[in-house]
N, C-alpha and C. Protein backbone atom coordinates (compact mmCIF):
# COMPACT_ATOMS: atom_id res chain seq x y z
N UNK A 1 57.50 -23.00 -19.22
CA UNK A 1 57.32 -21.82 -18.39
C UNK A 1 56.05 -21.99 -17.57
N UNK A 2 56.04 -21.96 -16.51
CA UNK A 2 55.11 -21.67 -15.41
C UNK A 2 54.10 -20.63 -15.31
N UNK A 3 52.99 -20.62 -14.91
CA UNK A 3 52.36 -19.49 -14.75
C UNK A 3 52.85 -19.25 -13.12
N UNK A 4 52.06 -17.72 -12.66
CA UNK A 4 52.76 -17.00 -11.63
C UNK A 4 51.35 -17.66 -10.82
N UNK A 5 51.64 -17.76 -9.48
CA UNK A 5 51.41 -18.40 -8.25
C UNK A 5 49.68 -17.79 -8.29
N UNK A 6 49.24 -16.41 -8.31
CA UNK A 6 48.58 -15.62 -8.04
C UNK A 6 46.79 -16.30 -9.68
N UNK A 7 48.15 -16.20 -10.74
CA UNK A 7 47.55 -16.81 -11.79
C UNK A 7 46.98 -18.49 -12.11
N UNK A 8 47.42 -18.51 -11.65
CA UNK A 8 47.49 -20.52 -11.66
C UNK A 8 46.02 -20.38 -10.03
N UNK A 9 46.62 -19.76 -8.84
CA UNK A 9 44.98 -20.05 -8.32
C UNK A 9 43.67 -19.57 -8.59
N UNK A 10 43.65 -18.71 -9.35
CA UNK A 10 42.66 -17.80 -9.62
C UNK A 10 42.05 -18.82 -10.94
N UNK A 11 42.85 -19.71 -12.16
CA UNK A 11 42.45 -20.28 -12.57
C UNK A 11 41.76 -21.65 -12.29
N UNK A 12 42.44 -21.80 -11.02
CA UNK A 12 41.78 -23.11 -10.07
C UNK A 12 40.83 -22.53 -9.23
N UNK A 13 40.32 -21.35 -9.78
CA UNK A 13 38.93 -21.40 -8.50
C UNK A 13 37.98 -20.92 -9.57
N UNK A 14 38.24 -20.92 -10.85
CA UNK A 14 37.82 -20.71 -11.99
C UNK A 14 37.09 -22.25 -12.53
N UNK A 15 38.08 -23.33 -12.03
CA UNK A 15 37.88 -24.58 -12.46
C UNK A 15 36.94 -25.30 -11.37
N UNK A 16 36.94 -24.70 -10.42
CA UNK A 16 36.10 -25.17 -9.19
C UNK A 16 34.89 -25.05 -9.31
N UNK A 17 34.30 -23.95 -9.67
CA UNK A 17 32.91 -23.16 -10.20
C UNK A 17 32.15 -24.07 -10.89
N UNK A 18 32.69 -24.85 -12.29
CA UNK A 18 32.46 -25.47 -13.11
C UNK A 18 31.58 -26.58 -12.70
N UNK A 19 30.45 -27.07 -12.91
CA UNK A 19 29.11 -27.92 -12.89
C UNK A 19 29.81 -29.55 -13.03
N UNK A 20 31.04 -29.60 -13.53
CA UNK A 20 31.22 -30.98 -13.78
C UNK A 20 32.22 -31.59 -12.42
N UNK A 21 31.91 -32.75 -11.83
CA UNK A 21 32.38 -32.96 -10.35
C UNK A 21 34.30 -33.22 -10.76
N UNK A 22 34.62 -33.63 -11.72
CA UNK A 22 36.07 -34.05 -12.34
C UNK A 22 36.77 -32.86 -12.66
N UNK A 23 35.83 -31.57 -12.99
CA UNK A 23 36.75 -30.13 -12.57
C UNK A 23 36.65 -29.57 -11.71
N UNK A 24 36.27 -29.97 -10.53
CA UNK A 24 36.14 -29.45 -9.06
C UNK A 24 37.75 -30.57 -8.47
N UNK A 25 37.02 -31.86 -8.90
CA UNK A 25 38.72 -32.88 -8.40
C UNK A 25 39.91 -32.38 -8.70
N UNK A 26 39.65 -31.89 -10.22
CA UNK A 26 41.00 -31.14 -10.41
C UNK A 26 42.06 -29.68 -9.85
N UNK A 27 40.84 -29.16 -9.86
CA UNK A 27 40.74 -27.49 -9.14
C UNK A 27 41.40 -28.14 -7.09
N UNK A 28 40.72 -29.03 -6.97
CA UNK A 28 41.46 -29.49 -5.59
C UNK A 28 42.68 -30.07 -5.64
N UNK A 29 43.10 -30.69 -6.61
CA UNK A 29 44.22 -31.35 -6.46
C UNK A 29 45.10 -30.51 -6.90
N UNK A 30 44.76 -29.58 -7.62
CA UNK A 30 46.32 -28.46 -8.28
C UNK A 30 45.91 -28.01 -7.04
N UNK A 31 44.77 -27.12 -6.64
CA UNK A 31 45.26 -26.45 -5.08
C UNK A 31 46.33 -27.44 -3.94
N UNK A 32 45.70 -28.87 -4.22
CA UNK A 32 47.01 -29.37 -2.84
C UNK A 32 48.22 -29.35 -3.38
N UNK A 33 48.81 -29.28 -4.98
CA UNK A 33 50.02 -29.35 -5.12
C UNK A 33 50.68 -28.41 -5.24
N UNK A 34 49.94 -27.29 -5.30
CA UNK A 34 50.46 -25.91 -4.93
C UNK A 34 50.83 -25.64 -3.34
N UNK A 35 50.26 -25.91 -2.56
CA UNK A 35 50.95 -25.60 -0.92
C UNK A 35 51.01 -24.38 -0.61
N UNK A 36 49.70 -23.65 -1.37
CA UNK A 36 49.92 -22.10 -0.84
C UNK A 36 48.78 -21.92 0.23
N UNK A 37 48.99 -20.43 0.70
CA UNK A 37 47.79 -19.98 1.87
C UNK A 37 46.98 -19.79 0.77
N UNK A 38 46.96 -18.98 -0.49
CA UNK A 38 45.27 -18.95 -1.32
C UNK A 38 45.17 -20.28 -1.98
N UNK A 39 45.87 -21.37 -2.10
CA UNK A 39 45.19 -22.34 -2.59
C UNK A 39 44.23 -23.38 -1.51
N UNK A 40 44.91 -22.94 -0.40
CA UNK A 40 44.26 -23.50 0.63
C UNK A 40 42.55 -23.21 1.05
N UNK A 41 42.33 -22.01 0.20
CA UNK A 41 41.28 -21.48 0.37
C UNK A 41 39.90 -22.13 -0.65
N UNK A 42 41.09 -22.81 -1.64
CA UNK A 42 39.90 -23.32 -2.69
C UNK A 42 39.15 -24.97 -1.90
N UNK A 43 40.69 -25.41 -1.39
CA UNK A 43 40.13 -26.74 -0.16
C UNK A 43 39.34 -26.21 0.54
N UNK A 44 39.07 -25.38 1.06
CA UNK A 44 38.05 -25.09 2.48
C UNK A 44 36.42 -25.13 1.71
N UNK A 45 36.93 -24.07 0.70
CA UNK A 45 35.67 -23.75 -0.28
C UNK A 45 34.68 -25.06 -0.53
N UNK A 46 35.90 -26.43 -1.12
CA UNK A 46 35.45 -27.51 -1.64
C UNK A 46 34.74 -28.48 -0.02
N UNK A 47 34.95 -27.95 1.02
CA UNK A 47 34.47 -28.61 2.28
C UNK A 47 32.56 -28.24 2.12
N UNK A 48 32.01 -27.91 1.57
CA UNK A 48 30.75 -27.32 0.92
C UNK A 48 29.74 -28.01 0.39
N UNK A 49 30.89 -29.06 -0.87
CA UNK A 49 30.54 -29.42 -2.07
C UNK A 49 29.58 -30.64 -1.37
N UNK A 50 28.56 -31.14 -2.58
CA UNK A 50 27.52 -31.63 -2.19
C UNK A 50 28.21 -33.69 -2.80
N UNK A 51 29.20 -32.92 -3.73
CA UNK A 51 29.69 -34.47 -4.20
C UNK A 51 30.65 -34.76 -3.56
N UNK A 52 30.52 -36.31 -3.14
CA UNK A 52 31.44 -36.92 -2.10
C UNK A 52 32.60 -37.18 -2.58
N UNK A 53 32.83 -37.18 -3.94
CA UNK A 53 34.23 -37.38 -4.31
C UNK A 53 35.12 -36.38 -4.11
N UNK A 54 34.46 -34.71 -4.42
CA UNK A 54 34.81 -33.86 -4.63
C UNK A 54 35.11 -33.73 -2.65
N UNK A 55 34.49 -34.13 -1.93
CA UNK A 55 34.49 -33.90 -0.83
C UNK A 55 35.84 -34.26 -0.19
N UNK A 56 35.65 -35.80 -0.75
CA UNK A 56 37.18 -36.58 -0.10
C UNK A 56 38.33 -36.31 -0.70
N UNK A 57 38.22 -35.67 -1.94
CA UNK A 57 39.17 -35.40 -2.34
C UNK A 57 39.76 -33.99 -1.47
N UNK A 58 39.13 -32.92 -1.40
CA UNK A 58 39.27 -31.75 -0.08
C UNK A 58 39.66 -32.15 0.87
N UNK A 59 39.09 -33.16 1.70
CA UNK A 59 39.69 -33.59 2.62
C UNK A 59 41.11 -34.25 2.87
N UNK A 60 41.37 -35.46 1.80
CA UNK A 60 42.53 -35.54 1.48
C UNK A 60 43.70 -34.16 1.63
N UNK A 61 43.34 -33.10 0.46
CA UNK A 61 44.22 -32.17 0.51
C UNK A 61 44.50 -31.42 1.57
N UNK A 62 43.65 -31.55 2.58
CA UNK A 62 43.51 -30.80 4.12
C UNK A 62 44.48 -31.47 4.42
N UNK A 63 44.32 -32.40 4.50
CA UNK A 63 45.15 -34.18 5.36
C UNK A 63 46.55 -33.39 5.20
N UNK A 64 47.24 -33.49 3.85
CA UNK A 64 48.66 -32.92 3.35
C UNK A 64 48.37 -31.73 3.66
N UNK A 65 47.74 -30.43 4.09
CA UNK A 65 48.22 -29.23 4.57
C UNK A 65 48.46 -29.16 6.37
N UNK A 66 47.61 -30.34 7.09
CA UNK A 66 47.99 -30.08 8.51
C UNK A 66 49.59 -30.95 8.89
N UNK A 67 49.85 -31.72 7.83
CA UNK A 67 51.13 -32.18 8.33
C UNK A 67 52.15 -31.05 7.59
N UNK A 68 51.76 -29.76 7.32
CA UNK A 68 53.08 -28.86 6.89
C UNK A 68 52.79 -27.47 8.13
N UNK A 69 53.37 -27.34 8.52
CA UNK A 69 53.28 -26.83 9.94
C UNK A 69 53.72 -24.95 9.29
N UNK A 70 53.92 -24.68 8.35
CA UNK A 70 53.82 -23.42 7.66
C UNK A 70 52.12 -23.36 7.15
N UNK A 71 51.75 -24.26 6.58
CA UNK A 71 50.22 -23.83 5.99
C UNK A 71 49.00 -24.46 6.91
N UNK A 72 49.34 -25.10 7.90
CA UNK A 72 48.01 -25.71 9.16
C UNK A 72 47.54 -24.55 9.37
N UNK A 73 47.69 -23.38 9.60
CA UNK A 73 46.87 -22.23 10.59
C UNK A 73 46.10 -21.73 9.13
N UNK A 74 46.53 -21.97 7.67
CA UNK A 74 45.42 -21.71 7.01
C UNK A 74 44.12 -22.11 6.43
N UNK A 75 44.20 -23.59 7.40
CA UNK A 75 42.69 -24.38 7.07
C UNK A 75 42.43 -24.14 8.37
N UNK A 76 42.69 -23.36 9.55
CA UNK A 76 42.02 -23.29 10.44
C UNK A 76 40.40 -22.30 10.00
N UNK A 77 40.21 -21.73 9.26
CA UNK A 77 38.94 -21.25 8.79
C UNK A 77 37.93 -22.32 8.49
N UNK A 78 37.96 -23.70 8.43
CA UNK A 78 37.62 -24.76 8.06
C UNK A 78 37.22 -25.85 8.84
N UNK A 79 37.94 -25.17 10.14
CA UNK A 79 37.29 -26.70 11.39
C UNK A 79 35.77 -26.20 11.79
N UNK A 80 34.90 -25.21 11.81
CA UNK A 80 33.73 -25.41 12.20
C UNK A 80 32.86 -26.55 11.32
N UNK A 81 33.46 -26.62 9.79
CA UNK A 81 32.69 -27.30 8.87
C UNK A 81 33.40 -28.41 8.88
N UNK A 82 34.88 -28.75 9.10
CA UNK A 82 35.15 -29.99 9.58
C UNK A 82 34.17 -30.67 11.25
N UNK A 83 34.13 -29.92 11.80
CA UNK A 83 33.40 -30.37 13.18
C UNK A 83 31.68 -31.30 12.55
N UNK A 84 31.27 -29.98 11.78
CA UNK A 84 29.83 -30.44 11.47
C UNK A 84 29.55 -31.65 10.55
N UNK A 85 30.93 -31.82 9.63
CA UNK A 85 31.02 -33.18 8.72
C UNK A 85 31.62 -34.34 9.65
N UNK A 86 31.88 -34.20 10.56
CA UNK A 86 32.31 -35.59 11.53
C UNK A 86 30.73 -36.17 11.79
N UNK A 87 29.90 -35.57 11.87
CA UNK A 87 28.56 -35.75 12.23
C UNK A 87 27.83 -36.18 11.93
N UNK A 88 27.87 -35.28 10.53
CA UNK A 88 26.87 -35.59 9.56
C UNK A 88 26.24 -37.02 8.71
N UNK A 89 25.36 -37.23 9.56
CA UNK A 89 24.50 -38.49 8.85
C UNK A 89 24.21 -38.27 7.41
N UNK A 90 24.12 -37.41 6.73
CA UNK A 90 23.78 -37.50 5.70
C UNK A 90 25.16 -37.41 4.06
N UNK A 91 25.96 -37.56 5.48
CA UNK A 91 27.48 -38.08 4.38
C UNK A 91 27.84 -39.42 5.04
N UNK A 92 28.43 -39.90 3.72
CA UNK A 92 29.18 -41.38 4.32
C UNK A 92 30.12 -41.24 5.18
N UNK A 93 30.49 -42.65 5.83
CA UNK A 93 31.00 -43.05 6.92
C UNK A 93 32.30 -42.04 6.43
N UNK A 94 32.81 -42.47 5.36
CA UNK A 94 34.19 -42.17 4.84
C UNK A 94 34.38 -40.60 4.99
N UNK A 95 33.71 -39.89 4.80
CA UNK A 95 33.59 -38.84 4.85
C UNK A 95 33.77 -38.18 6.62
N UNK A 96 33.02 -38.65 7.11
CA UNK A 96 32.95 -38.49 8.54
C UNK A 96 34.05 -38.83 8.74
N UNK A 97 34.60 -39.86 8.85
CA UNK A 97 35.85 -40.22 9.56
C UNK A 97 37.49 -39.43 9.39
N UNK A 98 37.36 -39.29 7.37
CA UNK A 98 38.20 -38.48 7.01
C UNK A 98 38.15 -36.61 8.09
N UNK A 99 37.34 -36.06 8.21
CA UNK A 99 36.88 -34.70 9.08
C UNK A 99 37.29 -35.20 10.05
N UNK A 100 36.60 -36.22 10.46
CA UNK A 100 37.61 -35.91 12.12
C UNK A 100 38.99 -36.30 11.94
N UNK A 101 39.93 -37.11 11.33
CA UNK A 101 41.04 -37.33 10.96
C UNK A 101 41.93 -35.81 10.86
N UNK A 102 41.39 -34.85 10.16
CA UNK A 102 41.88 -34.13 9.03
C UNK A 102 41.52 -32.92 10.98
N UNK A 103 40.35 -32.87 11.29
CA UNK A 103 40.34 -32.20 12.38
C UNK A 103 41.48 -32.05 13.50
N UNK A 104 41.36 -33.53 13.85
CA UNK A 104 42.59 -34.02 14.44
C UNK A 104 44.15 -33.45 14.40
N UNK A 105 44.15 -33.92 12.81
CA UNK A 105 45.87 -33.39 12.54
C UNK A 105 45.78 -31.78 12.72
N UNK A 106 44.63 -31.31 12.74
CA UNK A 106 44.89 -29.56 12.94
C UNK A 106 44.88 -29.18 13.83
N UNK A 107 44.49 -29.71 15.11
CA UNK A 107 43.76 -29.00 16.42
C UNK A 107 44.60 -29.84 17.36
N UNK A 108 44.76 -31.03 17.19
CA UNK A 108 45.38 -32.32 18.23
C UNK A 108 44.19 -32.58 19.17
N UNK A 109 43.01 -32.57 18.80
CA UNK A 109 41.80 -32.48 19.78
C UNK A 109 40.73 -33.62 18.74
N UNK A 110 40.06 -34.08 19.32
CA UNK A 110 38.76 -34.99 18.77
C UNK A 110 37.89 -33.74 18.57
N UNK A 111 37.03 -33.97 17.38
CA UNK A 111 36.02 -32.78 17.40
C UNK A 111 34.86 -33.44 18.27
N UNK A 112 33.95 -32.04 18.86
CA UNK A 112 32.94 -32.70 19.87
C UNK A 112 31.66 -31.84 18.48
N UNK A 113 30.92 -32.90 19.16
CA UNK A 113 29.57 -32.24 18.47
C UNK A 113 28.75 -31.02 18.27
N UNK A 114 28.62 -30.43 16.92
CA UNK A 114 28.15 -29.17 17.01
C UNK A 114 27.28 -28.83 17.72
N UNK A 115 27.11 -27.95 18.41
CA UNK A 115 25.74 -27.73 19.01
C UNK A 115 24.56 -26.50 18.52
């Protein structure tokens, strides 16, 4: 038996909170395999995080929500901080490149530099 849609995200943003970077990975990856508009919200959340795994892993899950053309308009809350991580020197290359990638598939536009 399943838990109900409402229950299962609320426990993944429960798991997100958590200090250890492997329950933030997890909390992102049940949000991407859920495919909802509130799980989408825990990806945006994780666009924040200071650990790069936890980062690429968000990004990843962005990646799989702009190619579903029902849930793209709900990481649109998320391209100003995708714009500013294309940028950002103080994340890896991988990181940068993934944001503008993940920008890309949402907007069909290159991000330009924050100003």
């Amino acid at each position: 038996r399943s838990l109900p849609l409402d229950k299962t995200v609320n426990y993944l943003r429960k798991l997100y909170k958590k200090k250890n970077p492997k329950a933030r990975i997890a909390a992102v990856e049940g949000a991407r395999a859920l495919r909802s508009y509130s799980a989408t919200q825990i990806m945006l959340r994780a666009l924040h995080d200071k650990d790069n795994a936890v980062l690429i892993k968000a990004l990843e899950a962005l990646q799989a929500v702009a190619s579903d053309d029902k849930l793209k308009l709900s990481a649109n809350p998320g391209l100003r901080n995708l714009q500013i991580l294309t940028f950002d020197p103080g994340r890896s290359k991988e990181v940068n490149r993934l944001a503008k990638r993940v920008y890309y598939s949402l907007t069909g536009r290159i991000p330009k530099r924050p100003s």
